[in-house]
Protein backbone atom coordinates (compact mmCIF):
# COMPACT_ATOMS: atom_id res chain seq x y z
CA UNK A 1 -55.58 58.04 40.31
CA UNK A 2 -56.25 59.59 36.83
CA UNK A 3 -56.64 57.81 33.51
CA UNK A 4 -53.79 56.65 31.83
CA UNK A 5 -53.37 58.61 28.19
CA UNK A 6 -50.71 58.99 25.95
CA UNK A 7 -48.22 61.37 26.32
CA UNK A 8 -46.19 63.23 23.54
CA UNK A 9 -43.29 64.79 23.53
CA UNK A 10 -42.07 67.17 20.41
CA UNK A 11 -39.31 68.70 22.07
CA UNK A 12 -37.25 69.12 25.11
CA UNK A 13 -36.27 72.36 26.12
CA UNK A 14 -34.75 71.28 29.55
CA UNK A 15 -35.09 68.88 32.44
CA UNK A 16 -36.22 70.03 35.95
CA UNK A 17 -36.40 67.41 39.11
CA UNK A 18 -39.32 69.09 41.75
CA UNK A 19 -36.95 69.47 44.71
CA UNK A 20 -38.68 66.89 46.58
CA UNK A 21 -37.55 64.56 43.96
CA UNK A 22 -41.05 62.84 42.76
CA UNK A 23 -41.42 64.42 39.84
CA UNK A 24 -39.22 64.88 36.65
CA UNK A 25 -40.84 68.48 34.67
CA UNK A 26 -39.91 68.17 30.47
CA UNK A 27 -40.18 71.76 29.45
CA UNK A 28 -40.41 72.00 25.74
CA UNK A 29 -42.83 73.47 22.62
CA UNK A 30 -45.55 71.62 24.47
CA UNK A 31 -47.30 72.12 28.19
CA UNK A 32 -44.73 71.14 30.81
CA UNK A 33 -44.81 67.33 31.08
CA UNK A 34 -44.47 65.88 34.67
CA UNK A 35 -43.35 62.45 35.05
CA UNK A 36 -43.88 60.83 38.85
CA UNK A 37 -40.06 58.79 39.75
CA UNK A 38 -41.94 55.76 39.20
CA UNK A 39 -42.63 56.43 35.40
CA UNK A 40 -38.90 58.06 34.94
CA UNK A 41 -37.52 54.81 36.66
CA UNK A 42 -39.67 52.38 34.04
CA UNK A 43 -38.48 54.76 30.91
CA UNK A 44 -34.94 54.48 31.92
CA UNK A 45 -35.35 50.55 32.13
CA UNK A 46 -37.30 50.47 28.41
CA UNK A 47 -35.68 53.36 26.50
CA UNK A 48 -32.23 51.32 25.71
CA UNK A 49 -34.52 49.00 24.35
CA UNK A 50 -36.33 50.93 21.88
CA UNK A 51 -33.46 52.53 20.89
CA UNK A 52 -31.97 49.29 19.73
CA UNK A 53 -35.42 48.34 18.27
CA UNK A 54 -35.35 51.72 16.15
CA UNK A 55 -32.02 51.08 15.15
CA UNK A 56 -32.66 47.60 13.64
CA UNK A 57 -36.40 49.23 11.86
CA UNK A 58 -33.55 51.96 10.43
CA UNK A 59 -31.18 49.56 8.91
CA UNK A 60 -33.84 47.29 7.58
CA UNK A 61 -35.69 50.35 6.17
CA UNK A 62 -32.53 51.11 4.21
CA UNK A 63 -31.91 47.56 3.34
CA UNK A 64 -35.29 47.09 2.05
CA UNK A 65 -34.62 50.56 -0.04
CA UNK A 66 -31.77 49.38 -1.17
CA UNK A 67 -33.34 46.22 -2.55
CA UNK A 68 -36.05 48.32 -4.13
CA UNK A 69 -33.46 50.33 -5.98
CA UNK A 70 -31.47 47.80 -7.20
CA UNK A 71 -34.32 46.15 -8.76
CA UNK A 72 -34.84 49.03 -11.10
CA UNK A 73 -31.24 49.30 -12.60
């Protein structure tokens, strides 16, 4: 088994499934990602989650901005 690293992705391009199904390919500005089903199956369990995490950071970024700003006037 190889190491695990981190893995970035700028930008998707398009989606490919290997037609034996293991593998999901993200084609993009970087070298072709390949994800084994396993890894896809774990992202689509955490993703919804750290979307709603991002989306509470967002608004409290702008609240906190907001509070900044009004301290000034």
């Amino acid at each position: 088994m190889s190491d695990p690293s981190t893995v970035y992705v700028h930008s998707i391009g398009g989606l490919e499934v290997t037609t034996n199904g293991e593998f999901l390919l993200i084609h993009g500005n970087q070298p072709t990602v390949a994800f084994h089903r396993s890894v896809f199956n774990d992202l689509l369990v955490a993703l919804p989650n750290a979307s709603n995490s991002m989306t509470r950071d967002e608004a409290g970024d702008r609240a906190n901005a907001d509070r900044r700003t009004s301290h000034r006037a």
